[in-house]
PDB file of N, CA and C in Angstrom:
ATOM      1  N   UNK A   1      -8.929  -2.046  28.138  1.00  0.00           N
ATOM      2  CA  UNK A   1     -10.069  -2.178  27.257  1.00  0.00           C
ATOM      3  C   UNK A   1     -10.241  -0.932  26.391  1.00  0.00           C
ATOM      4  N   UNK A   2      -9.977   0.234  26.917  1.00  0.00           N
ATOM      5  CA  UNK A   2      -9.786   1.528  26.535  1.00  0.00           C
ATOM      6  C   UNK A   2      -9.288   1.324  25.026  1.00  0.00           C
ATOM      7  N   UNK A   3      -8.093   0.922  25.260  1.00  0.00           N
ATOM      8  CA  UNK A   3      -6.814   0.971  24.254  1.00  0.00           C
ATOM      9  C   UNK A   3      -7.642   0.178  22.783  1.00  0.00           C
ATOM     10  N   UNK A   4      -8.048  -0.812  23.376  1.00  0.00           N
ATOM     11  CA  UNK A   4      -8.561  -1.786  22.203  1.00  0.00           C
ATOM     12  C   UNK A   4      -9.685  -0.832  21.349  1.00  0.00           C
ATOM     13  N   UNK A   5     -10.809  -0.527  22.152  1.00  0.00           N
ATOM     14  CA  UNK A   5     -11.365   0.612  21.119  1.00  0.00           C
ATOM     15  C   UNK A   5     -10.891   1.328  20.528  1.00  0.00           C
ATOM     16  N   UNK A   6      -9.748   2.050  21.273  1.00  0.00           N
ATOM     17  CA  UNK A   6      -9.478   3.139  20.289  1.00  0.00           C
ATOM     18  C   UNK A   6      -8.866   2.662  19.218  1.00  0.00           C
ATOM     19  N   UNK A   7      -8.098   1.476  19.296  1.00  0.00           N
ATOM     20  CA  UNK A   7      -7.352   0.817  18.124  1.00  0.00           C
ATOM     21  C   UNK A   7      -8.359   0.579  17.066  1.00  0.00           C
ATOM     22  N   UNK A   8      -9.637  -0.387  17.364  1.00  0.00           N
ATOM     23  CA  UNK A   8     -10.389  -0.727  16.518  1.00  0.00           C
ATOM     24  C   UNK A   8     -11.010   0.499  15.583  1.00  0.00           C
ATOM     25  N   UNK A   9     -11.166   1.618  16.454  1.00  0.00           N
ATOM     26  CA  UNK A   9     -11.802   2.419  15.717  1.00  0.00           C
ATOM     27  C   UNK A   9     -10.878   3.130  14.330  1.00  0.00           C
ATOM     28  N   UNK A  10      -9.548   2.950  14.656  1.00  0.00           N
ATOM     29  CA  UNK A  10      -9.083   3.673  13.460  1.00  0.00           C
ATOM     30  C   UNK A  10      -9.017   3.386  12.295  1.00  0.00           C
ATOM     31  N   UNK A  11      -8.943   3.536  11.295  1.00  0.00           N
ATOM     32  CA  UNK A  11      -9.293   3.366   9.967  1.00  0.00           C
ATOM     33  C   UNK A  11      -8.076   2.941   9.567  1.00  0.00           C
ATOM     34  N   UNK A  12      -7.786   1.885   8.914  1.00  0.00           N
ATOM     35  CA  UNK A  12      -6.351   1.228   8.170  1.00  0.00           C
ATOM     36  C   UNK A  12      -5.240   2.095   7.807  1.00  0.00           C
ATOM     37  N   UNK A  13      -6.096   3.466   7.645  1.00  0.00           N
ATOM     38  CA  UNK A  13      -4.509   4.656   7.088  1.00  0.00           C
ATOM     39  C   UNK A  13      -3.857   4.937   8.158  1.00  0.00           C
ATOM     40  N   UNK A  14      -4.866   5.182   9.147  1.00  0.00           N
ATOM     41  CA  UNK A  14      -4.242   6.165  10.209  1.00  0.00           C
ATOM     42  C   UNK A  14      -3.536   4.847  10.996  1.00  0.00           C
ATOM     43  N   UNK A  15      -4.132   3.169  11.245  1.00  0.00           N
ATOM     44  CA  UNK A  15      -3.117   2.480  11.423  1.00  0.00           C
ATOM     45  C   UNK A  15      -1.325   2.583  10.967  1.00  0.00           C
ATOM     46  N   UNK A  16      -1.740   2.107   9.775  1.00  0.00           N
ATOM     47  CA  UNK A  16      -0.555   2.798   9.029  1.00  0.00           C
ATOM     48  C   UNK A  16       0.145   3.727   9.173  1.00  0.00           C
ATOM     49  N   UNK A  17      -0.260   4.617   9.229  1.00  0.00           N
ATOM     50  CA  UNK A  17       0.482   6.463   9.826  1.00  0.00           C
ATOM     51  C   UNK A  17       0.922   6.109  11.482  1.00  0.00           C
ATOM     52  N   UNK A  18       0.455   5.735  12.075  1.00  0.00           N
ATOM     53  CA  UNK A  18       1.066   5.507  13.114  1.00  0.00           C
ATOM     54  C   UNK A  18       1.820   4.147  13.557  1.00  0.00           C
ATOM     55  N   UNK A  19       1.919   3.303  12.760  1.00  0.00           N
ATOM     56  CA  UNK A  19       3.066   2.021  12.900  1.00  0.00           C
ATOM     57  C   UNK A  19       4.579   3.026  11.838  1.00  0.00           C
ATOM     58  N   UNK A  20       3.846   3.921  10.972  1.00  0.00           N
ATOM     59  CA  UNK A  20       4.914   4.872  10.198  1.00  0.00           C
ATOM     60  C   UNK A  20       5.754   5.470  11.227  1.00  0.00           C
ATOM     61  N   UNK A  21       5.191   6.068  11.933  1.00  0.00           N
ATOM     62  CA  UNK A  21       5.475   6.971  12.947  1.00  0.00           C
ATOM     63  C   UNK A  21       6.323   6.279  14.085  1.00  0.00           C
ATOM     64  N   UNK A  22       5.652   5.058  14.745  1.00  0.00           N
ATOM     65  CA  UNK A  22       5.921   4.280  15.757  1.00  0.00           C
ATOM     66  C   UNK A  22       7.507   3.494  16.021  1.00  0.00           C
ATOM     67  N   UNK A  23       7.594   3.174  14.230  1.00  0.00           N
ATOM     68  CA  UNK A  23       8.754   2.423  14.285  1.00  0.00           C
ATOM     69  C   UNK A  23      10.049   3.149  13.271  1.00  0.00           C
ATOM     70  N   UNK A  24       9.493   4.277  13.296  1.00  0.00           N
ATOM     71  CA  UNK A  24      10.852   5.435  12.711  1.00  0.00           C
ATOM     72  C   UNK A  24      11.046   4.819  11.168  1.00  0.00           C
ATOM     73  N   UNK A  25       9.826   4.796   9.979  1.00  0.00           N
ATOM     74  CA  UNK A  25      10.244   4.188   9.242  1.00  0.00           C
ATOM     75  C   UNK A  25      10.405   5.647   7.831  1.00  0.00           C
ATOM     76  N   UNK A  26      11.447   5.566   7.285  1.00  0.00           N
ATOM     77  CA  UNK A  26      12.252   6.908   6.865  1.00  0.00           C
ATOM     78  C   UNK A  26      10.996   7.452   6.113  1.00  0.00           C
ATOM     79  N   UNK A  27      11.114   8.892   5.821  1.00  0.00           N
ATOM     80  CA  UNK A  27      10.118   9.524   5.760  1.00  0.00           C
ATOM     81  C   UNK A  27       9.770   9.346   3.897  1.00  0.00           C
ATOM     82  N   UNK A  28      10.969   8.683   3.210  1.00  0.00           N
ATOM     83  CA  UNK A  28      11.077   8.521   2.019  1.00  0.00           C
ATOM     84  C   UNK A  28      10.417   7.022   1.238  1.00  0.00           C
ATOM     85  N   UNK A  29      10.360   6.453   2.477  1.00  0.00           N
ATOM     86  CA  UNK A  29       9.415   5.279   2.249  1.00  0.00           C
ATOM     87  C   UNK A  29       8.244   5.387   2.816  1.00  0.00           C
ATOM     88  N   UNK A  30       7.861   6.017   3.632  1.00  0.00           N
ATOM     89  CA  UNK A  30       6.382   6.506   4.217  1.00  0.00           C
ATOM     90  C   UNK A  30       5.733   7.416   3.037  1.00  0.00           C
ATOM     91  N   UNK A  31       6.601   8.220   1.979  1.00  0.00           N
ATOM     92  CA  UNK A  31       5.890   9.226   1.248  1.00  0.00           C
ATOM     93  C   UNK A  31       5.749   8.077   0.013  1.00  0.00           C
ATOM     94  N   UNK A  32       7.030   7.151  -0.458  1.00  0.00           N
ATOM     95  CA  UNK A  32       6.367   6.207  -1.261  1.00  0.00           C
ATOM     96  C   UNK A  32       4.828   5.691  -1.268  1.00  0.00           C
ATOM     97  N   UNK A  33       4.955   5.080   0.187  1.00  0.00           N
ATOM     98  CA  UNK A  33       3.629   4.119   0.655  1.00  0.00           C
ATOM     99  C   UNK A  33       2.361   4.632   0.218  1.00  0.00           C
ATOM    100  N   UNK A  34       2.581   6.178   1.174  1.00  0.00           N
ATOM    101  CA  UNK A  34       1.065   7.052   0.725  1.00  0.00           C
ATOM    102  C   UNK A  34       1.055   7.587  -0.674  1.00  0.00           C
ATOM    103  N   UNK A  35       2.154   7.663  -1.450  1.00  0.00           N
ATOM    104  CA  UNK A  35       2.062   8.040  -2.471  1.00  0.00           C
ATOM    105  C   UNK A  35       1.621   6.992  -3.301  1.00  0.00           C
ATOM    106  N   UNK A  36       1.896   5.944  -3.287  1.00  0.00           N
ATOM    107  CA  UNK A  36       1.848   4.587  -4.295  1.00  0.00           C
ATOM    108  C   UNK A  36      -0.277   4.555  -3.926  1.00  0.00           C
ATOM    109  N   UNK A  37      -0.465   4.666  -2.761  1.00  0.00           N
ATOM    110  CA  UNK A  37      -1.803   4.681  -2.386  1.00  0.00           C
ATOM    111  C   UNK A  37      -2.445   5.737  -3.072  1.00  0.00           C
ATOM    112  N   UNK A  38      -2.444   6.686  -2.802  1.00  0.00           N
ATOM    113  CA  UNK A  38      -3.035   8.255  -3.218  1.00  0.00           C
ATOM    114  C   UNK A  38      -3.192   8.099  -5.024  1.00  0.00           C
ATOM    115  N   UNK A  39      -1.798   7.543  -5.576  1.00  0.00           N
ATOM    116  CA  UNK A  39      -2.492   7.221  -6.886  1.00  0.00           C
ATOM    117  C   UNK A  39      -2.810   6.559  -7.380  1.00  0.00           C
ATOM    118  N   UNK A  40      -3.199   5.360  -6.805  1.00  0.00           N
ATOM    119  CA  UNK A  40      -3.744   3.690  -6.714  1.00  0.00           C
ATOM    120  C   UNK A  40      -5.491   4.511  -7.177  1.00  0.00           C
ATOM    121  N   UNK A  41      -5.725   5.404  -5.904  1.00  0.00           N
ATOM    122  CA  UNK A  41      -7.135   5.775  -5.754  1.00  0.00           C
ATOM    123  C   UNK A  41      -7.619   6.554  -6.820  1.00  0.00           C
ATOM    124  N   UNK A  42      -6.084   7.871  -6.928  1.00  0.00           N
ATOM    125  CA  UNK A  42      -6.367   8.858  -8.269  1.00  0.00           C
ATOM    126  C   UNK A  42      -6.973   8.381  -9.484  1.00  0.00           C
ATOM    127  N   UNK A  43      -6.153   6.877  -9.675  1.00  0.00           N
ATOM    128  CA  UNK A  43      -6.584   6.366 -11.255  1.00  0.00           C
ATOM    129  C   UNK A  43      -8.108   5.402 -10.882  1.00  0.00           C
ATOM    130  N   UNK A  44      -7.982   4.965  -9.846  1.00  0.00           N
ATOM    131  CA  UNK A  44     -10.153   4.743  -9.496  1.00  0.00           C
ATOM    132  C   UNK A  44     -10.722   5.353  -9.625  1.00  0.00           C
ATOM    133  N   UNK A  45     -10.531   6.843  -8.966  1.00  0.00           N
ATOM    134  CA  UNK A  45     -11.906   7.694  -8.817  1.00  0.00           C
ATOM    135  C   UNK A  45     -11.556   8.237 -10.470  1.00  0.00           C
ATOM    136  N   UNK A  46     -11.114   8.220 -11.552  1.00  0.00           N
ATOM    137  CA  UNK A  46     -11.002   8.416 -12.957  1.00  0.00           C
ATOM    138  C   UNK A  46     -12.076   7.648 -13.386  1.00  0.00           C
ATOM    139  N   UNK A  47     -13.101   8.207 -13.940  1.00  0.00           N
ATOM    140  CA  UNK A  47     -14.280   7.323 -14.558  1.00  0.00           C
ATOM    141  C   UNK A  47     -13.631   6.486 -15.922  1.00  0.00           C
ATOM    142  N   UNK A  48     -13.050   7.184 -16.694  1.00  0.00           N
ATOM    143  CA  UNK A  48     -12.396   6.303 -18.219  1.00  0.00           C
ATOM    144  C   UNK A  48     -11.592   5.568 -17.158  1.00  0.00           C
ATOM    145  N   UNK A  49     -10.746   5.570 -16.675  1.00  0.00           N
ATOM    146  CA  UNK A  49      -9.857   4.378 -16.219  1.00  0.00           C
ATOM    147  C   UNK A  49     -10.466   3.424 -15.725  1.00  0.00           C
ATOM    148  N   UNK A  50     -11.541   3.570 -14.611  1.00  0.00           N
ATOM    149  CA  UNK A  50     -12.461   3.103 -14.614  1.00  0.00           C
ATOM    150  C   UNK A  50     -13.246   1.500 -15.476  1.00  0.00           C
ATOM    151  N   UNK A  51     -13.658   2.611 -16.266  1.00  0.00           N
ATOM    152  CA  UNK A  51     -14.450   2.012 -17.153  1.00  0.00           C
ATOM    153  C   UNK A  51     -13.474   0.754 -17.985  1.00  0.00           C
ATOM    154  N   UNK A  52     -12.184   1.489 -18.586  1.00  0.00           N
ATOM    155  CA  UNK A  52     -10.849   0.511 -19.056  1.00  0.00           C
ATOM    156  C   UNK A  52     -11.036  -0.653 -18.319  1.00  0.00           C
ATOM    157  N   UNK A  53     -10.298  -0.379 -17.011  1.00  0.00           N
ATOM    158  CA  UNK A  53     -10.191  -1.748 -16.369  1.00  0.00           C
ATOM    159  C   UNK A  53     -11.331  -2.275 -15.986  1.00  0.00           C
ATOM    160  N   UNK A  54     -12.306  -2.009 -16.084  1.00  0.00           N
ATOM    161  CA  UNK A  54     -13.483  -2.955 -15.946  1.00  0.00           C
ATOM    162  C   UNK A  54     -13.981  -3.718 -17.233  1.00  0.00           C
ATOM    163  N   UNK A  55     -13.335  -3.202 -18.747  1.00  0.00           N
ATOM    164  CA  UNK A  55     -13.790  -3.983 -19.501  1.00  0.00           C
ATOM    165  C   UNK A  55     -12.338  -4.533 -20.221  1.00  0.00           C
ATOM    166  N   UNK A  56     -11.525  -4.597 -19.450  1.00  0.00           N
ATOM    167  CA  UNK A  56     -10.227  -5.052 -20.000  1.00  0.00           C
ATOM    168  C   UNK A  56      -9.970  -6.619 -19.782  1.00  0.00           C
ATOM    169  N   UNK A  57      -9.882  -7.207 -21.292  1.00  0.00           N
ATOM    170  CA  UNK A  57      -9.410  -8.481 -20.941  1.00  0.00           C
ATOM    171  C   UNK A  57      -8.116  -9.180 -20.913  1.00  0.00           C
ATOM    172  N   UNK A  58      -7.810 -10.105 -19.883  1.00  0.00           N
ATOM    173  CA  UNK A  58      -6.281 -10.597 -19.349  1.00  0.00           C
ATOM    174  C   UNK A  58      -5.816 -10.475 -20.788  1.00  0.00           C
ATOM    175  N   UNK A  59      -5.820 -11.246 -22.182  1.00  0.00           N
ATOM    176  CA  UNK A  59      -4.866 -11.150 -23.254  1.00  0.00           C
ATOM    177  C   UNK A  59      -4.510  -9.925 -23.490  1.00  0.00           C
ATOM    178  N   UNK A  60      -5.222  -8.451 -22.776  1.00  0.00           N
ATOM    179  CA  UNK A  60      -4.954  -7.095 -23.242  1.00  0.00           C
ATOM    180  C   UNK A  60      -3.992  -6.653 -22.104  1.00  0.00           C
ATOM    181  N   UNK A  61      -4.258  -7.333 -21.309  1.00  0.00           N
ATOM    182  CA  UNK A  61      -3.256  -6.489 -20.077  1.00  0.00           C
ATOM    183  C   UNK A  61      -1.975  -5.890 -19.859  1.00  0.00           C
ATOM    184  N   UNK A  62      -1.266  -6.960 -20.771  1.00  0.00           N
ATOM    185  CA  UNK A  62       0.567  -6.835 -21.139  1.00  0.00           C
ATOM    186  C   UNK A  62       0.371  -4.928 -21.717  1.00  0.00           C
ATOM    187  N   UNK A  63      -0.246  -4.838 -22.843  1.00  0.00           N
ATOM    188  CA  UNK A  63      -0.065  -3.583 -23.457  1.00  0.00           C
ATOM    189  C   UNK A  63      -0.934  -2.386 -23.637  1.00  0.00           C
ATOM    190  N   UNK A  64      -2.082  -2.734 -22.278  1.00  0.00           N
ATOM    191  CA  UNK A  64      -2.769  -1.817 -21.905  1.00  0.00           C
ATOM    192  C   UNK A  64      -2.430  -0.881 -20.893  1.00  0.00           C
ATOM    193  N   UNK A  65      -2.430   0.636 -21.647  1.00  0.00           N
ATOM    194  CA  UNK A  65      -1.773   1.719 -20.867  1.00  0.00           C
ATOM    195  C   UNK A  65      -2.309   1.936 -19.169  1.00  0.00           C
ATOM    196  N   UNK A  66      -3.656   1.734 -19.286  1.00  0.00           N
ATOM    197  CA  UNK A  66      -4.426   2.178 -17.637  1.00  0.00           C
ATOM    198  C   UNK A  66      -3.776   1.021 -16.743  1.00  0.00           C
ATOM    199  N   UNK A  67      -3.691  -0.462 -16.916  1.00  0.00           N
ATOM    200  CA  UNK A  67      -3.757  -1.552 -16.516  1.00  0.00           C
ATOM    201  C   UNK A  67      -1.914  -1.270 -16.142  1.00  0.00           C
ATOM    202  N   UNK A  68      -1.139  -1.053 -17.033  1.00  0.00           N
ATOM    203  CA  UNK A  68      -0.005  -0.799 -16.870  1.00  0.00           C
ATOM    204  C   UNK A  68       0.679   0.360 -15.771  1.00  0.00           C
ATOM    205  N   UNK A  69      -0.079   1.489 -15.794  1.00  0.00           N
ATOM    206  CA  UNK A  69      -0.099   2.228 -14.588  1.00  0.00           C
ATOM    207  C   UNK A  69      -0.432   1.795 -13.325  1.00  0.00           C
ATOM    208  N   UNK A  70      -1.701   0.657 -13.804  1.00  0.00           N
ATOM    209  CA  UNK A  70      -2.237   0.115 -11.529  1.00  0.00           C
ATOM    210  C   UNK A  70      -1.045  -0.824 -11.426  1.00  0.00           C
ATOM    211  N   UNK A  71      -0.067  -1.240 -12.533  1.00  0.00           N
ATOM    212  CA  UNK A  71       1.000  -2.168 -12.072  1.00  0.00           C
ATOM    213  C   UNK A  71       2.416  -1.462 -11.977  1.00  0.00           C
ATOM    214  N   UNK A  72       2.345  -0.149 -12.421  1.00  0.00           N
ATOM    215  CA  UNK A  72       3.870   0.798 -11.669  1.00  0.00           C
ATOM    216  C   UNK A  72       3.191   0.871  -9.972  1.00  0.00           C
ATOM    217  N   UNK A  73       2.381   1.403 -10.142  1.00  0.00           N
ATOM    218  CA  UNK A  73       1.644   2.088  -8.616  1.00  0.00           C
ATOM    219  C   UNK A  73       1.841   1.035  -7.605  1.00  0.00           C
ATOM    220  N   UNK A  74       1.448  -0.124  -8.117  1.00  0.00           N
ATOM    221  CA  UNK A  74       1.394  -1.846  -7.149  1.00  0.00           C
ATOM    222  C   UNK A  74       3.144  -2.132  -7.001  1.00  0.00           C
ATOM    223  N   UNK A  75       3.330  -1.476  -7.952  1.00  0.00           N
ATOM    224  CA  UNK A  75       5.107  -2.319  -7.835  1.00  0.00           C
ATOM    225  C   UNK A  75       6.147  -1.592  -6.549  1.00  0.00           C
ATOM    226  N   UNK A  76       5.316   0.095  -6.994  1.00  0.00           N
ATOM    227  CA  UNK A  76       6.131   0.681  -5.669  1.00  0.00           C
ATOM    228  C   UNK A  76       5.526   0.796  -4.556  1.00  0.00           C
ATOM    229  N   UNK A  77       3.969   0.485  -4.361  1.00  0.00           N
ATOM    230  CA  UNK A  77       3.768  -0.090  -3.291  1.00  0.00           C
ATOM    231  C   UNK A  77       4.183  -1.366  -2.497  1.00  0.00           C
ATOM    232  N   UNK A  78       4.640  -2.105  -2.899  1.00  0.00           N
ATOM    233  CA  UNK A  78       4.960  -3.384  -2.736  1.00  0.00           C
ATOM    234  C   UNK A  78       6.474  -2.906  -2.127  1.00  0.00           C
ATOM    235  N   UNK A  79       7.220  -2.558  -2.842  1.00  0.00           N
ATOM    236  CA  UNK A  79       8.470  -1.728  -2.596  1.00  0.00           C
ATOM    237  C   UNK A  79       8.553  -1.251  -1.346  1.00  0.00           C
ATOM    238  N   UNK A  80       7.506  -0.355  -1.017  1.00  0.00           N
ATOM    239  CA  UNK A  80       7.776  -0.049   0.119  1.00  0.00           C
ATOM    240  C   UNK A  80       7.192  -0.789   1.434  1.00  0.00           C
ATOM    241  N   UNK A  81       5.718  -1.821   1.288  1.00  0.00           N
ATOM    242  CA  UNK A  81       5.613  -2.616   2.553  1.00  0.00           C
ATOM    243  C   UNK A  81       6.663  -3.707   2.600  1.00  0.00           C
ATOM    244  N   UNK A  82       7.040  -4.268   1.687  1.00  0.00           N
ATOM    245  CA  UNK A  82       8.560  -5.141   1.884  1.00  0.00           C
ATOM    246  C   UNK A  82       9.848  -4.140   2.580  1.00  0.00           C
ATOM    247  N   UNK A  83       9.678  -2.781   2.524  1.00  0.00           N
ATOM    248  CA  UNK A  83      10.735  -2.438   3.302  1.00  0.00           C
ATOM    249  C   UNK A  83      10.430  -2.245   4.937  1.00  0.00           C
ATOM    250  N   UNK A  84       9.173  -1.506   4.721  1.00  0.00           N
ATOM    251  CA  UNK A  84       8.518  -1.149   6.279  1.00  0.00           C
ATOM    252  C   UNK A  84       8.714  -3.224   7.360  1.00  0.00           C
ATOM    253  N   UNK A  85       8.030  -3.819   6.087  1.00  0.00           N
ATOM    254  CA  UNK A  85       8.309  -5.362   7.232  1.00  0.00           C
ATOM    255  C   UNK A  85       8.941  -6.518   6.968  1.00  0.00           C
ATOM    256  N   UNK A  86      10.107  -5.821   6.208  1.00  0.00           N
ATOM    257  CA  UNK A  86      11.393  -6.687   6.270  1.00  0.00           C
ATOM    258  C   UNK A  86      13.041  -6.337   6.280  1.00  0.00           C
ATOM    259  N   UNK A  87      12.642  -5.048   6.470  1.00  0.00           N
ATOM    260  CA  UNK A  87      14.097  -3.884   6.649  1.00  0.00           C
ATOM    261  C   UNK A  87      14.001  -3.172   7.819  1.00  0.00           C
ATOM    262  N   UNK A  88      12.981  -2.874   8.449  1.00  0.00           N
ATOM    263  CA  UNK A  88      13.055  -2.187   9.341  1.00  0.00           C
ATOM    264  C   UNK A  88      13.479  -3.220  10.513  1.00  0.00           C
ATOM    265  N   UNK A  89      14.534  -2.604  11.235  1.00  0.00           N
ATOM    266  CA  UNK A  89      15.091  -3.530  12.098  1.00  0.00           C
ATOM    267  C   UNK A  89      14.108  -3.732  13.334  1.00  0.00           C
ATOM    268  N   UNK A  90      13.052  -2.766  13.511  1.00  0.00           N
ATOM    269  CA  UNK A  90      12.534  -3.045  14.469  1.00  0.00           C
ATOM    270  C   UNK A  90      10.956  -4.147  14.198  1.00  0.00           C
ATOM    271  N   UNK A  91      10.648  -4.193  13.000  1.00  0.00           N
ATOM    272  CA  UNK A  91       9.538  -4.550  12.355  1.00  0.00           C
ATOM    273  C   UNK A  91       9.857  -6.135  11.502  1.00  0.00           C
ATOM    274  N   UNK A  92      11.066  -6.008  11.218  1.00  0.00           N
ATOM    275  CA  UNK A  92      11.381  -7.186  10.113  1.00  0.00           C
ATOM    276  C   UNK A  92      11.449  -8.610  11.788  1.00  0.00           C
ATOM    277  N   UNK A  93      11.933  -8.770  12.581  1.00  0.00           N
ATOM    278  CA  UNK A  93      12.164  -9.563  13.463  1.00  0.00           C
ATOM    279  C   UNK A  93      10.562 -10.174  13.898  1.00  0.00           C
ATOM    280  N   UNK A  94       9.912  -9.092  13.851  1.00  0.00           N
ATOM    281  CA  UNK A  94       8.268  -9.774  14.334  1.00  0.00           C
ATOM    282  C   UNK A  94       7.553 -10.094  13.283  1.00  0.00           C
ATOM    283  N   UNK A  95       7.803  -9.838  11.471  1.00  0.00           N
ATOM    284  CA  UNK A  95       7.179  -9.881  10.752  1.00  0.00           C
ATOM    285  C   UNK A  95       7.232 -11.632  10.582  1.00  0.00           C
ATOM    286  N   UNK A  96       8.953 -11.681  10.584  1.00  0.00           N
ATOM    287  CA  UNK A  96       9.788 -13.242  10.994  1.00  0.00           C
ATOM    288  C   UNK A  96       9.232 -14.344  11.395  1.00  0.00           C
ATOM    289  N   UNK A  97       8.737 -13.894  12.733  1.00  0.00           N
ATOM    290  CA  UNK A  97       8.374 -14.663  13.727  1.00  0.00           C
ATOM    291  C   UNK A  97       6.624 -14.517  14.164  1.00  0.00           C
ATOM    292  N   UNK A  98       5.839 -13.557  13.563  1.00  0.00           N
ATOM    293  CA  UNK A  98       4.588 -13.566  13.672  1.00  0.00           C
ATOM    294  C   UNK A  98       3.971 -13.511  12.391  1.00  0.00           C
ATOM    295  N   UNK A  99       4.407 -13.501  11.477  1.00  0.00           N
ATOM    296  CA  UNK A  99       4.169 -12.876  10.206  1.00  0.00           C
ATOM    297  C   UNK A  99       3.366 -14.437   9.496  1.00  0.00           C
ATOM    298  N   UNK A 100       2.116 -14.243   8.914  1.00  0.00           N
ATOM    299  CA  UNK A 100       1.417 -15.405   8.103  1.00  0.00           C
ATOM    300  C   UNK A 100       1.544 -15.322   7.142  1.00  0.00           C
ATOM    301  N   UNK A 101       2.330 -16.046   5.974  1.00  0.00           N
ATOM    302  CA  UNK A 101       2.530 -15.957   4.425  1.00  0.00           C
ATOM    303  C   UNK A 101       2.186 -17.271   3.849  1.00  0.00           C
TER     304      UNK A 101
END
């Protein structure tokens, strides 16, 4: 019962940091992950970027510069949870077989 609290209590990163940790996943896709994150947030907490994508409409999206950055950031995030749970030999087998898509 122990275990379950302490699980619940952790916050989604530190989940993360430790399934990073847990299943030896290379340190070059772990710095992607947090990196693709860290500037996911950088360009939020930006008030003009901000403000952009909150008044940006879909026909502008293709050639809007802010909107175009949250979609490099998303692309190599994506990059790297497709590797963490479908390359990692120890992670891709349960993603397989437990995994909801």
């Amino acid at each position: 019962m122990n275990y379950l609290r302490g699980q619940v209590r952790l916050t989604p990163l530190e989940v993360v940091a430790r399934a990073i940790e847990r299943y030896a996943i290379p340190k070059a896709i772990a710095g992607e992950l947090f990196g693709a994150y860290a500037e996911f947030l950088t360009i939020l907490d930006d008030e003009k970027s901000r403000d952009a994508l909150e008044n940006l409409r879909a026909a502008d999206s293709r050639t809007d510069p802010t909107f175009g950055r949250i979609r490099t950031v998303s692309q190599k995030f994506e990059r790297a949870l497709d590797n963490v749970f479908f390359e990692n030999p120890k992670l891709a087998p349960l993603t397989r077989k437990y995994g909801v898509f």
